[in-house]
N, C-alpha and C. Protein backbone atom coordinates (compact mmCIF):
# COMPACT_ATOMS: atom_id res chain seq x y z
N UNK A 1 -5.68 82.05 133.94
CA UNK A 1 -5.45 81.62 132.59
C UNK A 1 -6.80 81.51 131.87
N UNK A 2 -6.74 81.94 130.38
CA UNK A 2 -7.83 81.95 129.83
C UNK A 2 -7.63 80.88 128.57
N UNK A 3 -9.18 80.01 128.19
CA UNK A 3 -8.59 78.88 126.96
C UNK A 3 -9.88 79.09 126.92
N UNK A 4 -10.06 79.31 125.12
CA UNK A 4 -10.83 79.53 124.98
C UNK A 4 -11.43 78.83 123.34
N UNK A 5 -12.20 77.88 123.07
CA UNK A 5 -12.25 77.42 121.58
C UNK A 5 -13.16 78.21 119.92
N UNK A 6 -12.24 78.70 119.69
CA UNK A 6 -12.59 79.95 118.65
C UNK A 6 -13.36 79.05 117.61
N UNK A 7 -13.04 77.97 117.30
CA UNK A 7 -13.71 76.82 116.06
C UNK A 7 -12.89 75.38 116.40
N UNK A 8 -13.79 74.64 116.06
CA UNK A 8 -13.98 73.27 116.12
C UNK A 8 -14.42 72.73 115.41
N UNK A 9 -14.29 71.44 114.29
CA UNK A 9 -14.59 70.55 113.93
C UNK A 9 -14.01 70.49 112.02
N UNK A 10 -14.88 70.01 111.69
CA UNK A 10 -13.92 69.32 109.82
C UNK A 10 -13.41 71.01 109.29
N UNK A 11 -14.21 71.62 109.61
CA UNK A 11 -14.44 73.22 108.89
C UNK A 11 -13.25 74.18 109.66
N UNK A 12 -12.73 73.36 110.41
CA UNK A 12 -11.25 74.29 110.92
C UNK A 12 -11.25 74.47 112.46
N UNK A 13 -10.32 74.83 112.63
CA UNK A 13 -9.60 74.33 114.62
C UNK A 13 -9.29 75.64 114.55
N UNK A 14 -9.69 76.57 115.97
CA UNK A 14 -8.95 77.14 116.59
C UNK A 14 -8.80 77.64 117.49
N UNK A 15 -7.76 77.98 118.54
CA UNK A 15 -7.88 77.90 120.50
C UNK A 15 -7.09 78.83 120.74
N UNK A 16 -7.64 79.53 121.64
CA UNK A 16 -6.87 80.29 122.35
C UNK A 16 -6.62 80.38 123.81
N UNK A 17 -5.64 80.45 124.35
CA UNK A 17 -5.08 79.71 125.45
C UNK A 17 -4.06 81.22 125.78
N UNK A 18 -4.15 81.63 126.90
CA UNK A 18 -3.03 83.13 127.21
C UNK A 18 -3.74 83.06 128.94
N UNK A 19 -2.70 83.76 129.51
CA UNK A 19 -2.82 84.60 130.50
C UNK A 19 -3.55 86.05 130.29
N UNK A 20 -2.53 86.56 131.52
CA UNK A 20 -2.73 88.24 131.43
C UNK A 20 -2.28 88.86 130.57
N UNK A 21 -0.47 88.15 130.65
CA UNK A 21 0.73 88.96 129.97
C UNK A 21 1.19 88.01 128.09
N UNK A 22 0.17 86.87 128.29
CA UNK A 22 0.55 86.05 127.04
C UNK A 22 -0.65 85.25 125.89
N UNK A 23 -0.38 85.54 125.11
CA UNK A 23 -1.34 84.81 124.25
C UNK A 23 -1.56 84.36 123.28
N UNK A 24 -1.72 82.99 123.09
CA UNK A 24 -1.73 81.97 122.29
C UNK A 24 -2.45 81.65 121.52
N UNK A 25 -2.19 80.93 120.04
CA UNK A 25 -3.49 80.58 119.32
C UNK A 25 -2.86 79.02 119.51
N UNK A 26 -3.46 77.72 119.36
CA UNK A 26 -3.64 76.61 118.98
C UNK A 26 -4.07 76.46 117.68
N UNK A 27 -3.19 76.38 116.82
CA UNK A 27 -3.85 76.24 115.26
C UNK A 27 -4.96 77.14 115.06
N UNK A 28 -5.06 77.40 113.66
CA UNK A 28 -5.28 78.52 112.59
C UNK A 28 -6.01 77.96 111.42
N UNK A 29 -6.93 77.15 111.63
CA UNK A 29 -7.60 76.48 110.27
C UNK A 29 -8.97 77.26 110.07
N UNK A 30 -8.99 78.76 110.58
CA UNK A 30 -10.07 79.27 109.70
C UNK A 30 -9.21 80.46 109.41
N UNK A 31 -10.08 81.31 108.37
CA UNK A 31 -9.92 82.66 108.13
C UNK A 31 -9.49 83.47 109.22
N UNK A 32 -8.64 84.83 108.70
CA UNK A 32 -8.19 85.64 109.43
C UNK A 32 -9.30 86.39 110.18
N UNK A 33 -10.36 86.73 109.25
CA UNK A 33 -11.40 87.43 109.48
C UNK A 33 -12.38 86.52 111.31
N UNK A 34 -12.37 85.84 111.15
CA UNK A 34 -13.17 84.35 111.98
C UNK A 34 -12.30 84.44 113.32
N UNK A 35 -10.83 84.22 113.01
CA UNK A 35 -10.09 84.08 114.18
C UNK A 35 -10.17 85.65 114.73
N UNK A 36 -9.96 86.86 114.29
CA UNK A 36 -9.86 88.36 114.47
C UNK A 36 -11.41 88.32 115.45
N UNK A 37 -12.69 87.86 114.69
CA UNK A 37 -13.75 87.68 115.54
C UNK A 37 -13.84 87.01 116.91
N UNK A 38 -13.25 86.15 116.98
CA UNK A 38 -13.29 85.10 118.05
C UNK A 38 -12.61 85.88 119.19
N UNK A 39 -11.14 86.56 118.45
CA UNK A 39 -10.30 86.65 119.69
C UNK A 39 -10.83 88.05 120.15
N UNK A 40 -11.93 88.90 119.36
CA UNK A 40 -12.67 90.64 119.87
C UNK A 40 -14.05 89.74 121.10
N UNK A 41 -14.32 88.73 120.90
CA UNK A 41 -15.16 87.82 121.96
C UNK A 41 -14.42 87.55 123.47
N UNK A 42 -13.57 87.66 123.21
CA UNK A 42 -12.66 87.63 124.58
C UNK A 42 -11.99 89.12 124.80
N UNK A 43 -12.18 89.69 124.39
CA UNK A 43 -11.56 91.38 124.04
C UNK A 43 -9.72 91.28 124.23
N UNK A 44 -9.69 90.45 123.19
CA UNK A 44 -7.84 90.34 122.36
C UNK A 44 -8.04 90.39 120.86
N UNK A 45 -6.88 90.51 120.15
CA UNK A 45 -6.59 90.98 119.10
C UNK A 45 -5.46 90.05 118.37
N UNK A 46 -5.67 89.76 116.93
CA UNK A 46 -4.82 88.93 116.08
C UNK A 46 -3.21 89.63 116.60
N UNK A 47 -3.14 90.83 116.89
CA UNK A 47 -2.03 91.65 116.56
C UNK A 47 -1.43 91.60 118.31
N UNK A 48 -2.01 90.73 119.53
CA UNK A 48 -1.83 90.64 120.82
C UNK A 48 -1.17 89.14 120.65
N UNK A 49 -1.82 88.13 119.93
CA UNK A 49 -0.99 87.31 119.47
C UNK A 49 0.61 86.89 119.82
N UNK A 50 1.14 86.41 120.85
CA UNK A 50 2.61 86.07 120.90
C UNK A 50 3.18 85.11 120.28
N UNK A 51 2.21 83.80 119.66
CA UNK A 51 2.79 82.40 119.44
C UNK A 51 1.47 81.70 118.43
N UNK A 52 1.93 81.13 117.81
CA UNK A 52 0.77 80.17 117.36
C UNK A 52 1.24 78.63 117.14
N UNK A 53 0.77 77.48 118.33
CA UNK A 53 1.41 76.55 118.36
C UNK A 53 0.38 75.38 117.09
N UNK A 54 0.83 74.85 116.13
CA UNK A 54 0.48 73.98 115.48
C UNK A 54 0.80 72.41 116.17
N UNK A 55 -0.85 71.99 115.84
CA UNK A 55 -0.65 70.76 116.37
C UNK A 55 -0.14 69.44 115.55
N UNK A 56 -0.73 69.66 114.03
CA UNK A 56 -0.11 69.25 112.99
C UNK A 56 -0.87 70.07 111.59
N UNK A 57 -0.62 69.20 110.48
CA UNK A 57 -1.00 70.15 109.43
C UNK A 57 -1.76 69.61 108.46
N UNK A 58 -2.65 69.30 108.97
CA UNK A 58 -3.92 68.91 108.46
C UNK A 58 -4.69 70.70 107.74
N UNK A 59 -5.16 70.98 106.62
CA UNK A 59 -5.88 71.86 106.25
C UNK A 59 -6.79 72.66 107.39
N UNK A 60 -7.45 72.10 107.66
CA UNK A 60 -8.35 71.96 109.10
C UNK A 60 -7.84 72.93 110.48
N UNK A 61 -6.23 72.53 110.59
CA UNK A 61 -5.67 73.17 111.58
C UNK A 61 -4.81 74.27 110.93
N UNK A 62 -4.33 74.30 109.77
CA UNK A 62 -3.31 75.52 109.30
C UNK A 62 -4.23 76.22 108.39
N UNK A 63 -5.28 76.38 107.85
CA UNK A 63 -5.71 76.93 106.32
C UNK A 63 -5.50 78.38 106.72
N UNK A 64 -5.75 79.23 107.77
CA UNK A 64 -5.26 80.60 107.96
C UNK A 64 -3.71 80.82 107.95
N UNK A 65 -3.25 79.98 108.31
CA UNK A 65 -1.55 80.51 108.34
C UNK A 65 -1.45 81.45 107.89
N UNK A 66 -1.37 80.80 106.56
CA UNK A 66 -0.25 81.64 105.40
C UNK A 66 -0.39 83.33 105.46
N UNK A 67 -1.81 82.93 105.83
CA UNK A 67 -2.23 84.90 105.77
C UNK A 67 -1.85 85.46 106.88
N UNK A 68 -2.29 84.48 108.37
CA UNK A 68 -1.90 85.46 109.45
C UNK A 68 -0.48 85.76 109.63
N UNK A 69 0.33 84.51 108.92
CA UNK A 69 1.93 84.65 108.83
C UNK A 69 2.72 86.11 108.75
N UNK A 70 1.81 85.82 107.37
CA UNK A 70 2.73 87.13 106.57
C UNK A 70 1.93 88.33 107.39
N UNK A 71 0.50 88.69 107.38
CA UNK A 71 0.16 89.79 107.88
C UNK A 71 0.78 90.23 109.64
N UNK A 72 1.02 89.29 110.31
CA UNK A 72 1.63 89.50 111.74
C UNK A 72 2.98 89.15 112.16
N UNK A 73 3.19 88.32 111.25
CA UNK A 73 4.57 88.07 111.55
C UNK A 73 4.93 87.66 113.25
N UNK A 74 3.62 86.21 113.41
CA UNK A 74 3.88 86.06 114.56
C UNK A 74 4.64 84.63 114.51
N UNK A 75 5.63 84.33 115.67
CA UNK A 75 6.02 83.45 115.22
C UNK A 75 5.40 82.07 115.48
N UNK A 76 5.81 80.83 114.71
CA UNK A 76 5.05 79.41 115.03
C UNK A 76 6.08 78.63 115.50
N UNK A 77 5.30 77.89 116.14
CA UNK A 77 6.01 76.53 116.96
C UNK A 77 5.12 75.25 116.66
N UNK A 78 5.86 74.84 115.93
CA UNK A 78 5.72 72.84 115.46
C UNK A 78 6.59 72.04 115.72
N UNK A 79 6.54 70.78 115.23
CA UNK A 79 7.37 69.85 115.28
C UNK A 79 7.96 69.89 113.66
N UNK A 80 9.93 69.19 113.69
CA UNK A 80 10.38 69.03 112.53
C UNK A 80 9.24 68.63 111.27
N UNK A 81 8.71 67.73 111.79
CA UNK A 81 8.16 67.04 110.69
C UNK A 81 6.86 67.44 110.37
N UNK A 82 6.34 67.87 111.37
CA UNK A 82 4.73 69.08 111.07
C UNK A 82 5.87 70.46 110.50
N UNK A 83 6.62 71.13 110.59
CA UNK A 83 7.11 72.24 109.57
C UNK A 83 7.36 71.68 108.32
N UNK A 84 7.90 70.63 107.64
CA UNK A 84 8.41 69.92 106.66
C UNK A 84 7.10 69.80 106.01
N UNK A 85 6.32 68.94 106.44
CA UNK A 85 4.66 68.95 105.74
C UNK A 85 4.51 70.33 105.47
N UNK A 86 4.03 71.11 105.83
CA UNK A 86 3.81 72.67 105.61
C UNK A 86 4.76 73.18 105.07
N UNK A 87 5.87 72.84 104.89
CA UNK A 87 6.52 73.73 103.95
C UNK A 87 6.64 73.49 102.66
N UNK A 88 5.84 71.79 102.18
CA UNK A 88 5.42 71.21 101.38
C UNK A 88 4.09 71.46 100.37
N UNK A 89 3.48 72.51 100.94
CA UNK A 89 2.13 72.50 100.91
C UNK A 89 2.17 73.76 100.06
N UNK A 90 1.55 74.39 98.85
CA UNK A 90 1.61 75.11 98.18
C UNK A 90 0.30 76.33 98.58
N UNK A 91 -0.51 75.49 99.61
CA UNK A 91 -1.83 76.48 99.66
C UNK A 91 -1.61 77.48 100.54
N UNK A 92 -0.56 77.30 101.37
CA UNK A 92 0.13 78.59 102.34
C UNK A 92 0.66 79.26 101.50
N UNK A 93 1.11 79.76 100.65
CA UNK A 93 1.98 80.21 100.29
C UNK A 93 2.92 80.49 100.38
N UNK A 94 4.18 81.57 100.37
CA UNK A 94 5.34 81.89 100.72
C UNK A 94 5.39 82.59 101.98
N UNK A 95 6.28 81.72 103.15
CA UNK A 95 6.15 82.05 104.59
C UNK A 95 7.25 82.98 104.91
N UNK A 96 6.94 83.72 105.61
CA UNK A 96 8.67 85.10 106.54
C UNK A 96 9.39 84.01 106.73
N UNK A 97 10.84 84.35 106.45
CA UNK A 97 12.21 83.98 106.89
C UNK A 97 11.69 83.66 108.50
N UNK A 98 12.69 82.18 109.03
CA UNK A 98 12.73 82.72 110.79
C UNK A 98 11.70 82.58 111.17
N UNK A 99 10.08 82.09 110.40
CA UNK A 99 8.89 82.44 111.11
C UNK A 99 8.91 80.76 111.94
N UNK A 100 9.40 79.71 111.59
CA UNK A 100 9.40 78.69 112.27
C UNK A 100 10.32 78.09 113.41
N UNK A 101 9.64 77.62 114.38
CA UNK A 101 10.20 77.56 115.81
C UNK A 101 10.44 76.10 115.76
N UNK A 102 11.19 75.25 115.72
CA UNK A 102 11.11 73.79 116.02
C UNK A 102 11.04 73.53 117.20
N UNK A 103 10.09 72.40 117.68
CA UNK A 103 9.92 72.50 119.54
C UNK A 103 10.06 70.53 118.92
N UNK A 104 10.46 70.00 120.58
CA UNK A 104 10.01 68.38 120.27
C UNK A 104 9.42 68.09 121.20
N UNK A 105 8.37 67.16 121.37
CA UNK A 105 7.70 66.56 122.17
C UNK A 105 8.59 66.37 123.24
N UNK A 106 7.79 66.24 124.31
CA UNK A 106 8.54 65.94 126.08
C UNK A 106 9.51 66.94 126.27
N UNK A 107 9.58 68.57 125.63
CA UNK A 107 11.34 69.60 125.50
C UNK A 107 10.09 70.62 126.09
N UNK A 108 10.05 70.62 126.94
CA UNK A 108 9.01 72.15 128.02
C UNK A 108 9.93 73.22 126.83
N UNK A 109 9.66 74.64 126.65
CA UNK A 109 9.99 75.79 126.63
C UNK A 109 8.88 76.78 127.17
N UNK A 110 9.70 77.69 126.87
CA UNK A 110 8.48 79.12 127.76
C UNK A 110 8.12 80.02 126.46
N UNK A 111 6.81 80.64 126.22
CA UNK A 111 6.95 82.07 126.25
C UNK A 111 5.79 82.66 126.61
N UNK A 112 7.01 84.12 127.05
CA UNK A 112 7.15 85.23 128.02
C UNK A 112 6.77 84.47 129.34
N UNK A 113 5.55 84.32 129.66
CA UNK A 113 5.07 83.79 131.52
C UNK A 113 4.82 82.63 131.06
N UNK A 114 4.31 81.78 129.52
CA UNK A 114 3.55 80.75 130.11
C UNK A 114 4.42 79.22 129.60
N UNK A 115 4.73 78.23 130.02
CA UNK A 115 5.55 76.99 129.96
C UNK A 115 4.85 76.57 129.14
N UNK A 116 5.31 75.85 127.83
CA UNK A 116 4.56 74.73 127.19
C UNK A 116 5.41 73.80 126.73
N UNK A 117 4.37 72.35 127.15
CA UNK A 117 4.93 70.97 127.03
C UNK A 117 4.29 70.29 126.07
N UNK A 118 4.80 70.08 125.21
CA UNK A 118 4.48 69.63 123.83
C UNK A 118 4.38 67.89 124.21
N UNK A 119 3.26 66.98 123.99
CA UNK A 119 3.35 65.81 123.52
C UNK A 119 2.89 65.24 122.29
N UNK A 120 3.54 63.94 122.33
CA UNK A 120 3.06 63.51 121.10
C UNK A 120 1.56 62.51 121.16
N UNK A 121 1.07 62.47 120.28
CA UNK A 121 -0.37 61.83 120.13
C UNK A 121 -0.33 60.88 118.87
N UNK A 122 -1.36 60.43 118.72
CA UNK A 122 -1.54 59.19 117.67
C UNK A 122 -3.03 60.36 116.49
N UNK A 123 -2.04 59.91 115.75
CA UNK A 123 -3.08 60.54 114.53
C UNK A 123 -2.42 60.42 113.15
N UNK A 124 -3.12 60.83 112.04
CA UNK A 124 -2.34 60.75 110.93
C UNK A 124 -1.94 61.64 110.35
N UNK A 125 -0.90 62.33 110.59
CA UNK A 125 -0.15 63.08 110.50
C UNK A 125 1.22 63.07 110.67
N UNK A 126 2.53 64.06 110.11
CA UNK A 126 3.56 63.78 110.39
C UNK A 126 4.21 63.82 111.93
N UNK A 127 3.95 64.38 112.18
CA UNK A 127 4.59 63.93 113.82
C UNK A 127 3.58 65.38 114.50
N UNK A 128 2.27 64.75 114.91
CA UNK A 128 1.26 65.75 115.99
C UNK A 128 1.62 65.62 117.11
N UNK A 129 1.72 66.36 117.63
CA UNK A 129 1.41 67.06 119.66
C UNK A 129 0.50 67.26 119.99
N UNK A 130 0.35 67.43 121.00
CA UNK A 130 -0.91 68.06 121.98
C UNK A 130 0.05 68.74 122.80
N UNK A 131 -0.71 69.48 123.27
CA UNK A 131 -0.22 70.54 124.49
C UNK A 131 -0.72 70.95 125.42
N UNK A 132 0.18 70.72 126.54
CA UNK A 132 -0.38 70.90 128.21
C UNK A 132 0.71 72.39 128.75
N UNK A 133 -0.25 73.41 128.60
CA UNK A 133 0.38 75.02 128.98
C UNK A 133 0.05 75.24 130.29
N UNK A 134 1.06 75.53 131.20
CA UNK A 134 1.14 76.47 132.35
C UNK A 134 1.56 77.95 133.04
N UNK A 135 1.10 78.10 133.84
CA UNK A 135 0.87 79.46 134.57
C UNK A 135 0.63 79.81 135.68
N UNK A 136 1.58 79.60 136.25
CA UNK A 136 1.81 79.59 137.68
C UNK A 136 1.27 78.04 137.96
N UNK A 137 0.30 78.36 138.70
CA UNK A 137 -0.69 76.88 139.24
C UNK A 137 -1.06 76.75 138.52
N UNK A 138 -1.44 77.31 137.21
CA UNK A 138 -2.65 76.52 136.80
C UNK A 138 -2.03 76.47 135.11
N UNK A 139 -2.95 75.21 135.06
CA UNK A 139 -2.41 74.02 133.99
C UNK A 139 -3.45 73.77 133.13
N UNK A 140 -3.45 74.06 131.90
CA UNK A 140 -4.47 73.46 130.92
C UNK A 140 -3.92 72.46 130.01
N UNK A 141 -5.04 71.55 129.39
CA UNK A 141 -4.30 70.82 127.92
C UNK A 141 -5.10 70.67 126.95
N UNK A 142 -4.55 70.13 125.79
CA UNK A 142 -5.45 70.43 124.63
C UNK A 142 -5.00 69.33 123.71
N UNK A 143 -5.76 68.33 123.62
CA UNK A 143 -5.13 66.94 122.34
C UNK A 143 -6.41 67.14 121.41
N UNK A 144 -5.94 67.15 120.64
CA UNK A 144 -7.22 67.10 119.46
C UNK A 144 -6.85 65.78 118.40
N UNK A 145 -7.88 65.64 117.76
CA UNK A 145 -7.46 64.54 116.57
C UNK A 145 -6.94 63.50 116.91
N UNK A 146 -7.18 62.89 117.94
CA UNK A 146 -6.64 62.07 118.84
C UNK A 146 -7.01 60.09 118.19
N UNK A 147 -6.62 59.23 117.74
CA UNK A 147 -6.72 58.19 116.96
C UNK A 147 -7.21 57.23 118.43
N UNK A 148 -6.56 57.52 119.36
CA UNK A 148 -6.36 56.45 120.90
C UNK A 148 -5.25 57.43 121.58
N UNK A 149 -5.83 56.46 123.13
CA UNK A 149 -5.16 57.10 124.14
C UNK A 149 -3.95 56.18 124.46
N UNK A 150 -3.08 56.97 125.05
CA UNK A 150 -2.08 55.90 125.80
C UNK A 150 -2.15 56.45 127.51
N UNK A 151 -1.32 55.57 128.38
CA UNK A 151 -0.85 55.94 129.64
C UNK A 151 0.25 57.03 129.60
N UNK A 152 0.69 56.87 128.30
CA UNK A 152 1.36 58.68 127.64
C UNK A 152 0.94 59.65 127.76
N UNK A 153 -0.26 59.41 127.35
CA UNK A 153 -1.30 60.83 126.82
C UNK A 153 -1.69 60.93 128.27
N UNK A 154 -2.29 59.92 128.74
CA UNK A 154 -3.29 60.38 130.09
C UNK A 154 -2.36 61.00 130.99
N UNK A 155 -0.81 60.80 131.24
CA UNK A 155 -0.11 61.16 132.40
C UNK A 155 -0.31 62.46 132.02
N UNK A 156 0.16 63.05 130.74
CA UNK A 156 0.27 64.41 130.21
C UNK A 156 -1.06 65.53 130.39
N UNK A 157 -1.96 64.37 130.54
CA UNK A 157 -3.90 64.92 130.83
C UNK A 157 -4.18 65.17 132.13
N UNK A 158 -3.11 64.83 132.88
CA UNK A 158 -3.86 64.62 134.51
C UNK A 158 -3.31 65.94 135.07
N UNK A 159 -4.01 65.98 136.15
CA UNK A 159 -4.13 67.12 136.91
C UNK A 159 -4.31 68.10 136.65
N UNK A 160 -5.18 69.11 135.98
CA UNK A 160 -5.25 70.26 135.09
C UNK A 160 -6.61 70.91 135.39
N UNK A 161 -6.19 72.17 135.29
CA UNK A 161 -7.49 73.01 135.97
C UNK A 161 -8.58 73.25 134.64
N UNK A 162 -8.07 73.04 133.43
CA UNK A 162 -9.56 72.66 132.27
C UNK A 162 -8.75 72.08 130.99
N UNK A 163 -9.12 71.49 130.25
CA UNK A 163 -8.71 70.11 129.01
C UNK A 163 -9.87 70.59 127.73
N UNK A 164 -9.04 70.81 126.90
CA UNK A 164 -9.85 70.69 125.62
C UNK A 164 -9.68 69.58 124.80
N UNK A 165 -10.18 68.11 124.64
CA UNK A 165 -10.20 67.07 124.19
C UNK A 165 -11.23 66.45 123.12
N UNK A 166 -10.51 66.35 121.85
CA UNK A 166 -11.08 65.98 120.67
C UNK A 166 -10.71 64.40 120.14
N UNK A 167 -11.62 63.67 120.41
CA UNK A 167 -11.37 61.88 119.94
C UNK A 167 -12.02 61.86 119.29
N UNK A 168 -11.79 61.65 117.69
CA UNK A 168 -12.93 61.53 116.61
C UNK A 168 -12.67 59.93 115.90
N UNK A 169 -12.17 59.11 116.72
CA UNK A 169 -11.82 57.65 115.62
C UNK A 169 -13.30 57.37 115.81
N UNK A 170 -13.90 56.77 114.65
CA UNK A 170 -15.02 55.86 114.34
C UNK A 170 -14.83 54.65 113.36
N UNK A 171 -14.73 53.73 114.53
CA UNK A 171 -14.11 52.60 113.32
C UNK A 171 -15.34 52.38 111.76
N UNK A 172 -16.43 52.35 112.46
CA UNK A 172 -17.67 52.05 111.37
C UNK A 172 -17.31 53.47 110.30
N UNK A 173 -17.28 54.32 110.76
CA UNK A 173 -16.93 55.58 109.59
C UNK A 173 -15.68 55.67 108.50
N UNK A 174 -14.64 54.91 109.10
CA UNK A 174 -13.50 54.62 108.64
C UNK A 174 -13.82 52.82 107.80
N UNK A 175 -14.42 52.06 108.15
CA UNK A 175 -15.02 51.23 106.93
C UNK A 175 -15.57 51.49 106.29
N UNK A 176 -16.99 52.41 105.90
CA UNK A 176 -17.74 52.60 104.82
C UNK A 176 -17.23 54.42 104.74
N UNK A 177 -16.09 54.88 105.19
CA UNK A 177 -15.80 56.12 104.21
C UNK A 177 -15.15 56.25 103.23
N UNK A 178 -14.41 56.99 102.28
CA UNK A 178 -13.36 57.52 102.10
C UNK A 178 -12.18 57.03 101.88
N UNK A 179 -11.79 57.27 103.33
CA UNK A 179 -10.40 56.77 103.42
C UNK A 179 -9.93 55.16 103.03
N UNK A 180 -8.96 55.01 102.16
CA UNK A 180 -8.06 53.83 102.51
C UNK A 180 -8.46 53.00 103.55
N UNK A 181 -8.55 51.62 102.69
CA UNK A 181 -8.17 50.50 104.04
C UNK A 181 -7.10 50.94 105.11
N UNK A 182 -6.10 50.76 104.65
CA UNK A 182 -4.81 50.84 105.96
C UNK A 182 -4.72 52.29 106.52
């Protein structure tokens, strides 16, 4: 199994996670052009693409969608309430019929070879996952945007042959930033 992190941080998320026979993006928050680069670094292709699992829909993690949507017509897998946000959102634009997969946290499905188990995480967003994908033996996971951990999260973290893990709470940053008190 290959996982691999195409971009990271405020400026956009994106992962790729496949086997031999399968391959995955983890959110799409840069350009088509950026992700097309990343995935010729591993020698795959936007158009090899089987799935693109959204973790939620923060700008950050979707700002490519809309384009790779329509240009590939690959399909996505979110949660009800991460599709509902995004289908809310005017900066994607108009998405393919059918292009959305509803998955729920703790509901395993497959595709083609590789299992994925969607959990849920703490963040602010409408209902985020993380995801722990398998393949045969071997097991990766990936929580990003992560607010705190639970004995939830960690069971879902354990045992895994590599973890891509993003905890960005800063309480001092969250008093003198931006954001809202609550």
């Amino acid at each position: 199994m290959k996982l691999c992190s195409i971009a990271s941080g405020s400026s956009g998320n994106c992962i790729f996670a496949g086997s031999e026979n399968t391959s995955l993006l983890v959110d799409v928050g840069i350009s088509g052009k950026r992700i097309e680069f990343g995935l010729n670094e591993i020698d795959r292709t936007t158009s090899d693409i089987d799935g693109i699992l959204i973790t939620h829909e923060h700008s950050d993690h979707i700002k490519g969608l809309g384009v790779i949507a329509r240009k590939y017509r690959i399909p996505i897998y979110a949660t009800a309430g991460t599709i509902d946000a995004m289908e809310q959102m005017s900066t994607l634009g108009k998405l393919p019929e059918g292009i959305f997969h509803e998955i729920r946290a703790d509901e395993p499905y497959r595709i083609k070879d590789m299992m994925v188990h969607p959990f849920s995480i703490s963040h602010d967003a409408a209902q985020p996952v993380g995801y722990r994908l398998e393949h045969g033996e071997q097991t990766i996971g990936i929580a990003t945007d992560m607010g705190e951990y639970s004995d939830y999260i960690i069971s879902n973290l354990q045992n895994l042959d590599a973890l891509l893990l993003e905890a960005n709470h800063d309480v001092n940053m969250l008093q003198v930033g931006k954001y809202p008190y609550y």
